[in-house]
PDB file of N, CA and C in Angstrom:
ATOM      1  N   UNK A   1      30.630   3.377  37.470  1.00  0.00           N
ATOM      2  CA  UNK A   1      29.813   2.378  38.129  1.00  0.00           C
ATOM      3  C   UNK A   1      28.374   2.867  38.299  1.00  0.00           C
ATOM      4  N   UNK A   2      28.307   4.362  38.325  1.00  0.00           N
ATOM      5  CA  UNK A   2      26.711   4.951  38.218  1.00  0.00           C
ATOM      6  C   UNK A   2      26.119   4.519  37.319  1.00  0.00           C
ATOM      7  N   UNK A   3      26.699   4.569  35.987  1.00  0.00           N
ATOM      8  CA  UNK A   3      25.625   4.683  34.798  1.00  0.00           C
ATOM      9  C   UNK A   3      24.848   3.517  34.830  1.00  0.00           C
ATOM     10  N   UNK A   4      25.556   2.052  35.210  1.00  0.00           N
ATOM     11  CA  UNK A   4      24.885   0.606  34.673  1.00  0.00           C
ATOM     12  C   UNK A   4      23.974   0.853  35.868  1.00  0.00           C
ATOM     13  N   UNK A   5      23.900   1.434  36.920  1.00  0.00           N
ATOM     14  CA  UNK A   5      23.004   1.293  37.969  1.00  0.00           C
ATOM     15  C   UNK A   5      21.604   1.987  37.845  1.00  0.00           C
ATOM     16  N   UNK A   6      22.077   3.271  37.163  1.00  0.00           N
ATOM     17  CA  UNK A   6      21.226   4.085  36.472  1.00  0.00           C
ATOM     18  C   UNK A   6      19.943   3.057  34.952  1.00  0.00           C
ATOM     19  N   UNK A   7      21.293   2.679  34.403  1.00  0.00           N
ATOM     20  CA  UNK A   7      20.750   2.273  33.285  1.00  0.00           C
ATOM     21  C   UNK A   7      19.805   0.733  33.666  1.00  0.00           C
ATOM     22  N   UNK A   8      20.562   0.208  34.579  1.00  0.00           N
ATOM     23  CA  UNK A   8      19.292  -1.289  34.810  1.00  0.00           C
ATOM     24  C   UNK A   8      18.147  -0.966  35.572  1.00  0.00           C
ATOM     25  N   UNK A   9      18.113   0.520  36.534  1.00  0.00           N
ATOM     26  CA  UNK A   9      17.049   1.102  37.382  1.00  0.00           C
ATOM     27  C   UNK A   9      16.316   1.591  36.310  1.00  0.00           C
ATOM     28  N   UNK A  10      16.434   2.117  35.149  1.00  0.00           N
ATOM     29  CA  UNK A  10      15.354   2.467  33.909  1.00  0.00           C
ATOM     30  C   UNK A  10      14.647   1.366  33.632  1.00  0.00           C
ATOM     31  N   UNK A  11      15.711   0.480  33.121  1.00  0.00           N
ATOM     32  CA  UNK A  11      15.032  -0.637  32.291  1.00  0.00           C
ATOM     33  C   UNK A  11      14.182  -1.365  33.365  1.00  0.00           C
ATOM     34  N   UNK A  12      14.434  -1.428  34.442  1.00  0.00           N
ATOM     35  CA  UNK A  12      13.528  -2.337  35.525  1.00  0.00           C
ATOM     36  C   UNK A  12      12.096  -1.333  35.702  1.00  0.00           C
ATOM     37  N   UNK A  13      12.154  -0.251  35.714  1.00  0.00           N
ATOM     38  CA  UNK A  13      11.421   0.787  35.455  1.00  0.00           C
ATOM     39  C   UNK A  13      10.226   0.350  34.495  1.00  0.00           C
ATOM     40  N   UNK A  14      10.726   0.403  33.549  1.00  0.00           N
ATOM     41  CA  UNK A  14      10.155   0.118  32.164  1.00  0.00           C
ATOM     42  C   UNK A  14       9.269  -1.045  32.075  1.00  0.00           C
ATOM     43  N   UNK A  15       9.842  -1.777  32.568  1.00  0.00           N
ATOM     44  CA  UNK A  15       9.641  -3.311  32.490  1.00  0.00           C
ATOM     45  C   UNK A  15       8.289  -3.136  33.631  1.00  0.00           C
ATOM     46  N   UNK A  16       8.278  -3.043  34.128  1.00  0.00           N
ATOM     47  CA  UNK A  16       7.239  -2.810  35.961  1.00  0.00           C
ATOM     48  C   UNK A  16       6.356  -2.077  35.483  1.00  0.00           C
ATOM     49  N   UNK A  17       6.013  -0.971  33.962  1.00  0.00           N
ATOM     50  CA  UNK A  17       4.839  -0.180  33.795  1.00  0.00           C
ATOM     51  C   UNK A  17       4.030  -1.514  33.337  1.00  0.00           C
ATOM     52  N   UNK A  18       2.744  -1.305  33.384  1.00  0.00           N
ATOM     53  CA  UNK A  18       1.515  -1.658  32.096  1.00  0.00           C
ATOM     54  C   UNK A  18       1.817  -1.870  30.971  1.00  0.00           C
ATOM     55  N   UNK A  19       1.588  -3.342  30.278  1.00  0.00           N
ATOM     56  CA  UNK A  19       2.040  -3.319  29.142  1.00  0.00           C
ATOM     57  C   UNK A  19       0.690  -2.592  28.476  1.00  0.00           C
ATOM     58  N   UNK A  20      -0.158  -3.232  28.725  1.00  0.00           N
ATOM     59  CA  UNK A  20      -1.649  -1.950  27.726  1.00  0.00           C
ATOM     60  C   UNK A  20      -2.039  -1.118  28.575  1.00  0.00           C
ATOM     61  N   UNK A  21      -2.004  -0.012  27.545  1.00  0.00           N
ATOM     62  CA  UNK A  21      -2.806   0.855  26.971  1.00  0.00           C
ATOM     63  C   UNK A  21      -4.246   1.507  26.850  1.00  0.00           C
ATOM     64  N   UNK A  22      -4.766   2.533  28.118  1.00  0.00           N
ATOM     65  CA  UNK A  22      -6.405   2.859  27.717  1.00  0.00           C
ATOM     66  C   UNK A  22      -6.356   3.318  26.615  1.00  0.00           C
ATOM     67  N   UNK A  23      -7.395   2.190  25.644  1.00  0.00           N
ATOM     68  CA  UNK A  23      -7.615   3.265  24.267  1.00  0.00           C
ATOM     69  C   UNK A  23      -8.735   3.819  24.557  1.00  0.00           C
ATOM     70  N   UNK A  24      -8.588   5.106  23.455  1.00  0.00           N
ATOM     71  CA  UNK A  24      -9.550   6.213  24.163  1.00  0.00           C
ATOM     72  C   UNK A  24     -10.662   5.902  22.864  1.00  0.00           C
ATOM     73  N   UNK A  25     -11.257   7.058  23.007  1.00  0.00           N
ATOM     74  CA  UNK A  25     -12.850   6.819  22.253  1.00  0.00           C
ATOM     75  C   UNK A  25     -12.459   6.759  21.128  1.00  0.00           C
ATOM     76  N   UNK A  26     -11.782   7.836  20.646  1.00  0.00           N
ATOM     77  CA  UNK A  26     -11.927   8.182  18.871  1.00  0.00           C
ATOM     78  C   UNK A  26     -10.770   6.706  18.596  1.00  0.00           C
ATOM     79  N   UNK A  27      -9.998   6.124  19.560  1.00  0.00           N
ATOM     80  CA  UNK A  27      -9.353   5.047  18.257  1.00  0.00           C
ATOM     81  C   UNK A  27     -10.440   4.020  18.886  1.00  0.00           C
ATOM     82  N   UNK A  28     -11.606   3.759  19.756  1.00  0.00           N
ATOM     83  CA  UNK A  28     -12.121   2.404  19.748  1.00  0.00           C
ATOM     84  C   UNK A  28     -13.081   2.414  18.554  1.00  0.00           C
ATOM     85  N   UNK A  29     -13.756   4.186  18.073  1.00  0.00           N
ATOM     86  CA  UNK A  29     -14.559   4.268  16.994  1.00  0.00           C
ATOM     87  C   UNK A  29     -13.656   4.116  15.710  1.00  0.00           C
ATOM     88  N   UNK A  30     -12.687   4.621  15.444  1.00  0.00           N
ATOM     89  CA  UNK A  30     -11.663   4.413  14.361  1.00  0.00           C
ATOM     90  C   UNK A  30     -11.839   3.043  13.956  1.00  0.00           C
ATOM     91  N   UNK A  31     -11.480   2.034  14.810  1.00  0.00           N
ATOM     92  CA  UNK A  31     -11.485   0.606  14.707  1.00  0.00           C
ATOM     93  C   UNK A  31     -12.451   0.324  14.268  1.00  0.00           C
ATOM     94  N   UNK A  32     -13.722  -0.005  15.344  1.00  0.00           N
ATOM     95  CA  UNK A  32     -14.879  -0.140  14.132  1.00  0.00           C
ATOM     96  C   UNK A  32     -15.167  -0.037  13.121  1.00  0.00           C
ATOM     97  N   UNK A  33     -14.792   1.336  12.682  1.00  0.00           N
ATOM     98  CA  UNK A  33     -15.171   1.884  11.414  1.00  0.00           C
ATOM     99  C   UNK A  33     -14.227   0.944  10.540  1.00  0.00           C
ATOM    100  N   UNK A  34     -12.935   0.696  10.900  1.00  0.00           N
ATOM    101  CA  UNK A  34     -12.012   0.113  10.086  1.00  0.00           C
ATOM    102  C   UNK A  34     -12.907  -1.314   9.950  1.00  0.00           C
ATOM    103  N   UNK A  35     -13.025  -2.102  10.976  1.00  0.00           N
ATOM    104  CA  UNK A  35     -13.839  -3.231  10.967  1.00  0.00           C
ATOM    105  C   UNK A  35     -15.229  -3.383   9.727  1.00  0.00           C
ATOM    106  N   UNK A  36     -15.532  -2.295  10.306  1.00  0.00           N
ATOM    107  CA  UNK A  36     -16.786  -2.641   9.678  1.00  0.00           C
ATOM    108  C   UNK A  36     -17.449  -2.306   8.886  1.00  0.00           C
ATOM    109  N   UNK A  37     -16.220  -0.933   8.184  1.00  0.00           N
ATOM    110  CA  UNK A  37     -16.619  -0.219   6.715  1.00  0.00           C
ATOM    111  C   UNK A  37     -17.722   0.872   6.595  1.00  0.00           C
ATOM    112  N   UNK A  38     -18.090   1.023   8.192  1.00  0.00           N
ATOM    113  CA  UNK A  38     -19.378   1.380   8.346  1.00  0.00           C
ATOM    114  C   UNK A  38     -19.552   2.909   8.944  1.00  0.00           C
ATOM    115  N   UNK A  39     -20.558   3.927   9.214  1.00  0.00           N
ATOM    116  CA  UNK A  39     -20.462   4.996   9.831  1.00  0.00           C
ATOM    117  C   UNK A  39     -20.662   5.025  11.253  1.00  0.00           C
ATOM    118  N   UNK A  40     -19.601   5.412  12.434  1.00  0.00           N
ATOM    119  CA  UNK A  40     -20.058   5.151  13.428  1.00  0.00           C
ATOM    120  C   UNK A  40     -21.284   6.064  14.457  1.00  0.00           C
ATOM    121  N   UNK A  41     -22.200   5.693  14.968  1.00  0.00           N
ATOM    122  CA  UNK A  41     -23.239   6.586  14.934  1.00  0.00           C
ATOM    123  C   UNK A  41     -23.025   6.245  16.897  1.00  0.00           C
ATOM    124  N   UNK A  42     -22.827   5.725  17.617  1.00  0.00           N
ATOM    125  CA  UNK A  42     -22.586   6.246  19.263  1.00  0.00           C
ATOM    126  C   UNK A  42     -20.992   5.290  19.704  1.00  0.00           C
ATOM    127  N   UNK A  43     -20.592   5.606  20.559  1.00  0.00           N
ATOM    128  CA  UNK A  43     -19.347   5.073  21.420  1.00  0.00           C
ATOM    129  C   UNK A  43     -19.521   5.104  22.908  1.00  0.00           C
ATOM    130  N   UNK A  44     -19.876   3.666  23.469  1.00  0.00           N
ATOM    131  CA  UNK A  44     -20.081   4.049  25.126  1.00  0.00           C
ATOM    132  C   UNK A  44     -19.057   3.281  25.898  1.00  0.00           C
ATOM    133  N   UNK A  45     -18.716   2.873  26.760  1.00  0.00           N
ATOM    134  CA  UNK A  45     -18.020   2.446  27.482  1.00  0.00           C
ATOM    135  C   UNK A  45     -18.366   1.507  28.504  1.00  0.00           C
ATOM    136  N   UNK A  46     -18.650   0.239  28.586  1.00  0.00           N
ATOM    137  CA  UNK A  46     -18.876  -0.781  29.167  1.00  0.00           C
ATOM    138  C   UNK A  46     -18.589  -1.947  29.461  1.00  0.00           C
ATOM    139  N   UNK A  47     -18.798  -2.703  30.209  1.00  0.00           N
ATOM    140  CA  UNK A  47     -18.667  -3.988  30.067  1.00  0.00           C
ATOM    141  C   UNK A  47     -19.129  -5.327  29.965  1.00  0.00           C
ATOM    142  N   UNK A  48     -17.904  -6.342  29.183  1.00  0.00           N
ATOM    143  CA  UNK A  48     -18.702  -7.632  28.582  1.00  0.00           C
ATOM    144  C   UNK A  48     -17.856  -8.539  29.184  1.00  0.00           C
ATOM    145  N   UNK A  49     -18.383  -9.312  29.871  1.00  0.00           N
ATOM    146  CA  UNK A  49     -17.592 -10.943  30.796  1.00  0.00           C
ATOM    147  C   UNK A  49     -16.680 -10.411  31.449  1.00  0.00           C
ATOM    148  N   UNK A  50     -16.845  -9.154  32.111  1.00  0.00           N
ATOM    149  CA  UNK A  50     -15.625  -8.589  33.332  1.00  0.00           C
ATOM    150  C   UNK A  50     -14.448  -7.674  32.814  1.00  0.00           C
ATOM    151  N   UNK A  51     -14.547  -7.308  31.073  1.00  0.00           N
ATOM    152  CA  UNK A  51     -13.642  -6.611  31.173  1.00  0.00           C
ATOM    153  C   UNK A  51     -14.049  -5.383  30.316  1.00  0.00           C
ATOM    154  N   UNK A  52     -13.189  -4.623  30.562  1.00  0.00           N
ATOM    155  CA  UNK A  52     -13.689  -3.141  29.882  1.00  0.00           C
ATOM    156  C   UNK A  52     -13.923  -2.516  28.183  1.00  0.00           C
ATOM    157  N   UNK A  53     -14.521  -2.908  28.145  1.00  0.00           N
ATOM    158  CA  UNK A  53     -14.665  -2.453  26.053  1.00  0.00           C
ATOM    159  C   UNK A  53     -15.176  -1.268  26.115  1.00  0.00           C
ATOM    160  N   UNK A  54     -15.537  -0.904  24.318  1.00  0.00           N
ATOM    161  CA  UNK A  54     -15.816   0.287  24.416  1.00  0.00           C
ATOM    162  C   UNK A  54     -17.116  -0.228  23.397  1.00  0.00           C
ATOM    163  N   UNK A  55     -18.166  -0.290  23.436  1.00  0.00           N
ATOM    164  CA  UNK A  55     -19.474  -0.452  22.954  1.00  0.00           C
ATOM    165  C   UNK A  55     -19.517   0.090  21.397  1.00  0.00           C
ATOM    166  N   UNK A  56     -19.280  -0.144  20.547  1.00  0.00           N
ATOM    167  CA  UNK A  56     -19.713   0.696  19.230  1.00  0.00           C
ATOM    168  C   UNK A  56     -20.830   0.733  18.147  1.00  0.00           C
ATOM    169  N   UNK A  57     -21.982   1.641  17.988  1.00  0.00           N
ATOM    170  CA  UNK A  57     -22.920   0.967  17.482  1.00  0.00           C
ATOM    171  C   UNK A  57     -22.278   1.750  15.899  1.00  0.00           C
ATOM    172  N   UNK A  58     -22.510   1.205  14.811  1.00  0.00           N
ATOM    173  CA  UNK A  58     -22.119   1.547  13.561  1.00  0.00           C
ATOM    174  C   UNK A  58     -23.445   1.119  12.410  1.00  0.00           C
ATOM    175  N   UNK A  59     -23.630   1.911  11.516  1.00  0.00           N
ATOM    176  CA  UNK A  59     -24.362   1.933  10.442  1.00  0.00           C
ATOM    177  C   UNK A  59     -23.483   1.387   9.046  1.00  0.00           C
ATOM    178  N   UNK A  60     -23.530   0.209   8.876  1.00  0.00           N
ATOM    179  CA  UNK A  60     -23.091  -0.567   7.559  1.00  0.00           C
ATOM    180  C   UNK A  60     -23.423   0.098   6.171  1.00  0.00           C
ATOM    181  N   UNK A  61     -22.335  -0.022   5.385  1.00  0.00           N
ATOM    182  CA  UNK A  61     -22.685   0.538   4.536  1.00  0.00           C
ATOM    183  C   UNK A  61     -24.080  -0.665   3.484  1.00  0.00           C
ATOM    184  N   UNK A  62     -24.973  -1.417   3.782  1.00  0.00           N
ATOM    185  CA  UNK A  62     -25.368  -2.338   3.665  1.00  0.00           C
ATOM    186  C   UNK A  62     -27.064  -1.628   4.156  1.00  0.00           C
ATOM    187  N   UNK A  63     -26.801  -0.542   5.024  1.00  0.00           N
ATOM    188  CA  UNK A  63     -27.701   0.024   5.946  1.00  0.00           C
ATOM    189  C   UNK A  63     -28.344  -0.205   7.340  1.00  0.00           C
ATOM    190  N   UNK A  64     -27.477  -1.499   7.986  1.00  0.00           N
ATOM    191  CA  UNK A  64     -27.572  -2.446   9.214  1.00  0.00           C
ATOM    192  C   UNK A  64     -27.024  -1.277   9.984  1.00  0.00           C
ATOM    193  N   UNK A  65     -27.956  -1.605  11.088  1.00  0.00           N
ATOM    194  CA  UNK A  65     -27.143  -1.207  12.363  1.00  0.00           C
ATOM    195  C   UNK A  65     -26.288  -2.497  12.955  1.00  0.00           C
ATOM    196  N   UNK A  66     -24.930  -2.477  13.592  1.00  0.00           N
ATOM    197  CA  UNK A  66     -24.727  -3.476  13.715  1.00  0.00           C
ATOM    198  C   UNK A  66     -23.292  -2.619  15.208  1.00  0.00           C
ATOM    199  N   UNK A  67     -23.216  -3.915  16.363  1.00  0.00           N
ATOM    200  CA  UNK A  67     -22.772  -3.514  17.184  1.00  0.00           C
ATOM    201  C   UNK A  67     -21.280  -4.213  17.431  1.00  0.00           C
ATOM    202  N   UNK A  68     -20.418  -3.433  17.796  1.00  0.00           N
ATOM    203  CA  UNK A  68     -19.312  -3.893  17.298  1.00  0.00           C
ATOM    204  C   UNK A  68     -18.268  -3.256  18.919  1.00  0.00           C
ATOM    205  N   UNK A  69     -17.632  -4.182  19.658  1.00  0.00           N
ATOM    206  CA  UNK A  69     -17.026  -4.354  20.684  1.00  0.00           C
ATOM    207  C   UNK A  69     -16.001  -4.121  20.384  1.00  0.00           C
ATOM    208  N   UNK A  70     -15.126  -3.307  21.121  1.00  0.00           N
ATOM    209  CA  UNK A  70     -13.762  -2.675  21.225  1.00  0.00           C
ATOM    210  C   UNK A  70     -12.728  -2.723  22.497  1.00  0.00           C
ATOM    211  N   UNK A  71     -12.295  -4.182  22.845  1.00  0.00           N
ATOM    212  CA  UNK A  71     -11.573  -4.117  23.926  1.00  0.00           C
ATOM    213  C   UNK A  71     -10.889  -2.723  24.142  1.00  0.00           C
ATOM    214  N   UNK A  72     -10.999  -2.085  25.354  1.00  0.00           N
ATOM    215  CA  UNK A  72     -10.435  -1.093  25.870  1.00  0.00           C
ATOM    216  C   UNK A  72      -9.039  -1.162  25.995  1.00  0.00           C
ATOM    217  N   UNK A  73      -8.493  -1.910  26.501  1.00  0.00           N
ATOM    218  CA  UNK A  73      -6.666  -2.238  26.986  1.00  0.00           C
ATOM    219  C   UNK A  73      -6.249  -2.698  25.696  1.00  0.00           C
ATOM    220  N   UNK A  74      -6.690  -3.155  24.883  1.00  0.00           N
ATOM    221  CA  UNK A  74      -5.561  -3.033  23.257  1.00  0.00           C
ATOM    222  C   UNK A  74      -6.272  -3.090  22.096  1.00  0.00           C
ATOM    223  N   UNK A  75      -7.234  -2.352  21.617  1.00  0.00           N
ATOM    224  CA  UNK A  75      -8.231  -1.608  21.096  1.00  0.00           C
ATOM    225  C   UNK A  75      -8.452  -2.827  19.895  1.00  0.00           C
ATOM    226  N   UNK A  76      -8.391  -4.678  20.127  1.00  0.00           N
ATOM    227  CA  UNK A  76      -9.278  -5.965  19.434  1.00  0.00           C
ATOM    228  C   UNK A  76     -10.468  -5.304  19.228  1.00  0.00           C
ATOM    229  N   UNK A  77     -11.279  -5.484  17.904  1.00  0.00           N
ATOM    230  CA  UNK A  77     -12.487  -5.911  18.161  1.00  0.00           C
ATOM    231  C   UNK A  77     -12.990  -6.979  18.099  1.00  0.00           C
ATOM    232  N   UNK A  78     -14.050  -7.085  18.376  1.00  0.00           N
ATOM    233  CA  UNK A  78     -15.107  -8.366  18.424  1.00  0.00           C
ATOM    234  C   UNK A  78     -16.516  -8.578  18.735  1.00  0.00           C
TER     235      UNK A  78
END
């Protein structure tokens, strides 16, 4: 009779964390780079309409600087 008590106190456990995730710097620059084909040249941490991104400025291979947003909690860009 322990174990199922055990075992539904995990899973309720589980269930009750955070579903996202702080992504950290090197995957919000990773992304970009994936995005945007481009070299990433700074990574800051700020915010846009209340929620936390990670700022990315990147050099296009085109030669643009171009700025590229990295939701923090599940590493979208936009």
């Amino acid at each position: 009779m322990k174990a199922p008590i055990v075992l539904i106190s995990a899973l309720l456990l589980a269930l009750a964390t955070p579903v996202w995730a702080e992504v950290s710097r090197d995957d919000a620059a990773a992304a970009a780079q994936k995005s945007s084909g481009g070299r990433v040249l700074a990574v800051e941490k700020t915010q846009h309409n209340g929620q936390a991104v990670w700022r990315v400025k990147v050099l296009t291979p085109q030669g643009e600087i171009r700025i590229v947003l990295v939701d923090a909690a599940n590493g979208r860009t936009f």
